[in-house]
Protein backbone atom coordinates (compact mmCIF):
# COMPACT_ATOMS: atom_id res chain seq x y z
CA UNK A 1 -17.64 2.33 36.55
CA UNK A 2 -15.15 4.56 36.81
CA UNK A 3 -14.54 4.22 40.27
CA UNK A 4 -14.43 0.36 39.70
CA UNK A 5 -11.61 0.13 37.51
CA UNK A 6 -9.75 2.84 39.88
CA UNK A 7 -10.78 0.52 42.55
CA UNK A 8 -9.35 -2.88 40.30
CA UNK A 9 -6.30 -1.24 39.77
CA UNK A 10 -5.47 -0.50 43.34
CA UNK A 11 -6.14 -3.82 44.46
CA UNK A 12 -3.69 -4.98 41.78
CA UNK A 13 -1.37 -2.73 42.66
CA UNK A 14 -1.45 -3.80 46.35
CA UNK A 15 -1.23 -8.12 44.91
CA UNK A 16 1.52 -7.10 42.98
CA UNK A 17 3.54 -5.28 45.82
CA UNK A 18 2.64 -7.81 47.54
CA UNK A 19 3.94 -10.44 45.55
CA UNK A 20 7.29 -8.91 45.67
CA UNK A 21 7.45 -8.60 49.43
CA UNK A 22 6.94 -12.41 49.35
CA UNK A 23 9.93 -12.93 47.17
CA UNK A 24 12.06 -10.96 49.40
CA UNK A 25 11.42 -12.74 52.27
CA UNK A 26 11.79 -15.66 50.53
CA UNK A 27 14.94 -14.74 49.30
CA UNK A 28 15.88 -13.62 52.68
CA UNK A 29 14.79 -16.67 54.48
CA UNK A 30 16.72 -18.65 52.28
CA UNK A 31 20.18 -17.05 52.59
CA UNK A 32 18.96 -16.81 56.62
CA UNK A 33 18.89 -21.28 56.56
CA UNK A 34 22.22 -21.07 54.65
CA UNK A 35 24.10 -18.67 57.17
CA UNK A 36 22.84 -20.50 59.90
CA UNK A 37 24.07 -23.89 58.15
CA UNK A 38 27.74 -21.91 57.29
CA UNK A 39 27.81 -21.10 60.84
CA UNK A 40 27.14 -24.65 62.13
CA UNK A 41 29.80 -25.87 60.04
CA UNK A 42 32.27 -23.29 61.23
CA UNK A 43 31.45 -24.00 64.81
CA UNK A 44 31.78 -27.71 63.98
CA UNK A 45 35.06 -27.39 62.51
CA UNK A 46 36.25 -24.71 65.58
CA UNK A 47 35.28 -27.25 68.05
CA UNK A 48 31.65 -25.31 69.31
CA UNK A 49 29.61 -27.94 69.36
CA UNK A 50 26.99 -26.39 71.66
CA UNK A 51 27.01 -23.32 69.17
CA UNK A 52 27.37 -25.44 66.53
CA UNK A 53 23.96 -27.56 67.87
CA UNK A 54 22.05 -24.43 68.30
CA UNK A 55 22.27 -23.66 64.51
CA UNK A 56 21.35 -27.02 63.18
CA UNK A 57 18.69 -26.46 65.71
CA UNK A 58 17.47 -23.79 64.37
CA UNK A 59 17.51 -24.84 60.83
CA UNK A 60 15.00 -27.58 61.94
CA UNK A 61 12.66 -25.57 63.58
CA UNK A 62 12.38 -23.08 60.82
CA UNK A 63 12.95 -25.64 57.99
CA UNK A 64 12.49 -29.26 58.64
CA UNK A 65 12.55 -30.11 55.34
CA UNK A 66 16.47 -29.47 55.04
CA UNK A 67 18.04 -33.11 55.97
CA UNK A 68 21.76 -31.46 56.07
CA UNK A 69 20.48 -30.13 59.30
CA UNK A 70 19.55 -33.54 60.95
CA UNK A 71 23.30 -35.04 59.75
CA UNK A 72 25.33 -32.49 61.23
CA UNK A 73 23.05 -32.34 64.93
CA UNK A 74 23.26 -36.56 64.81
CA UNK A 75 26.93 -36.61 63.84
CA UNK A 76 27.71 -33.11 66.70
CA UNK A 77 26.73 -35.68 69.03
CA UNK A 78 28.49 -38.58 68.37
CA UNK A 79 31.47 -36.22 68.36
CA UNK A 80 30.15 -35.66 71.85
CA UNK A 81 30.28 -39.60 72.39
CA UNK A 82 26.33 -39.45 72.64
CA UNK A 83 25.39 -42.17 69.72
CA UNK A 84 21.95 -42.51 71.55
CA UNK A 85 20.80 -39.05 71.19
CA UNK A 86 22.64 -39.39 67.44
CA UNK A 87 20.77 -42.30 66.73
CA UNK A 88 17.13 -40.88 67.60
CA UNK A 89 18.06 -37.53 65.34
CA UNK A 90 18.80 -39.89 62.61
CA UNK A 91 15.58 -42.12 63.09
CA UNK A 92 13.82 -39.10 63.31
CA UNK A 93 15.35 -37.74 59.76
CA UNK A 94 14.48 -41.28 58.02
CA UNK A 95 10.64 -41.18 59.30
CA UNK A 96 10.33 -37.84 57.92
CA UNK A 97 12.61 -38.69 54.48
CA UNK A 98 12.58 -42.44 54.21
CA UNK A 99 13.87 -42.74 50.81
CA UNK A 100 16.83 -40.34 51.57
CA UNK A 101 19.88 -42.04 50.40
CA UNK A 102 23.50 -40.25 51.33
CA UNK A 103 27.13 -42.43 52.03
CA UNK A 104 27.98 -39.92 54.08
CA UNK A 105 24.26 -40.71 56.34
CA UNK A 106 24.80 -45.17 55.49
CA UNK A 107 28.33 -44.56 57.28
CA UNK A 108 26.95 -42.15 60.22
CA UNK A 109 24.77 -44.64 60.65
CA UNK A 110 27.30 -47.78 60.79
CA UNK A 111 29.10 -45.58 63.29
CA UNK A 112 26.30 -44.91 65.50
CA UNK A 113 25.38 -48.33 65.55
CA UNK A 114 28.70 -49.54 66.46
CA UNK A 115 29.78 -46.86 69.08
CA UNK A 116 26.03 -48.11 70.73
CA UNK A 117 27.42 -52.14 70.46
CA UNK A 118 30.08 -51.15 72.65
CA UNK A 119 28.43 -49.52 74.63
CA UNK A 120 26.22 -52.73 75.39
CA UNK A 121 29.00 -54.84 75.64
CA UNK A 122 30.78 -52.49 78.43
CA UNK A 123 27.25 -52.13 80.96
């Protein structure tokens, strides 16, 4: 009996250490996504676009929940003059979030689809 509750209270010991851990890397992960995202913008606004791409890249892979991500990677490549590839990144975001509503996405969007009108019109 005695060796029991020595036995219990290790165990909860080791959940509640445990438990802590998680909440650290948590923590961590989370100000990991926002440095990356920081970054992206910086590069974005510094002109790196294929630095600025790898972060939002990264964001997605690790957290594909995080929509910012998708914006900035379909609006880096229309700055690129690739509404195509923009266009599939933001079809992409609306299967996975299809009741996301942003102006900032609605005029992305109005962009994308006129840059690929011309486009049309000039093959």
């Amino acid at each position: 009996n005695k060796e029991a509750t020595k036995f219990i209270s290790i165990i909860n010991n080791l959940v509640i250490g445990f438990s802590k851990e998680m909440a650290l890397i948590r923590q961590k992960c989370k100000n990991l996504r926002e440095t990356n995202y920081k970054l992206g913008l910086s590069h974005i606004e510094k002109g790196n676009l294929k630095d600025a791409n790898l972060r939002f890249t990264l964001i997605i892979k690790f957290w594909p929940d995080f929509k910012e991500a998708y914006y900035q990677k379909a609006y880096i490549y229309m700055l690129q003059n690739d509404p195509q590839q923009a266009k599939i990144i933001v079809d992409h975001m609306l299967q996975l979030f299809p009741d996301y509503q942003d102006s900032a996405l609605d005029d992305l969007i109005q962009k994308i689809d006129l840059a690929l009108q011309i486009e049309q019109k000039n093959d």
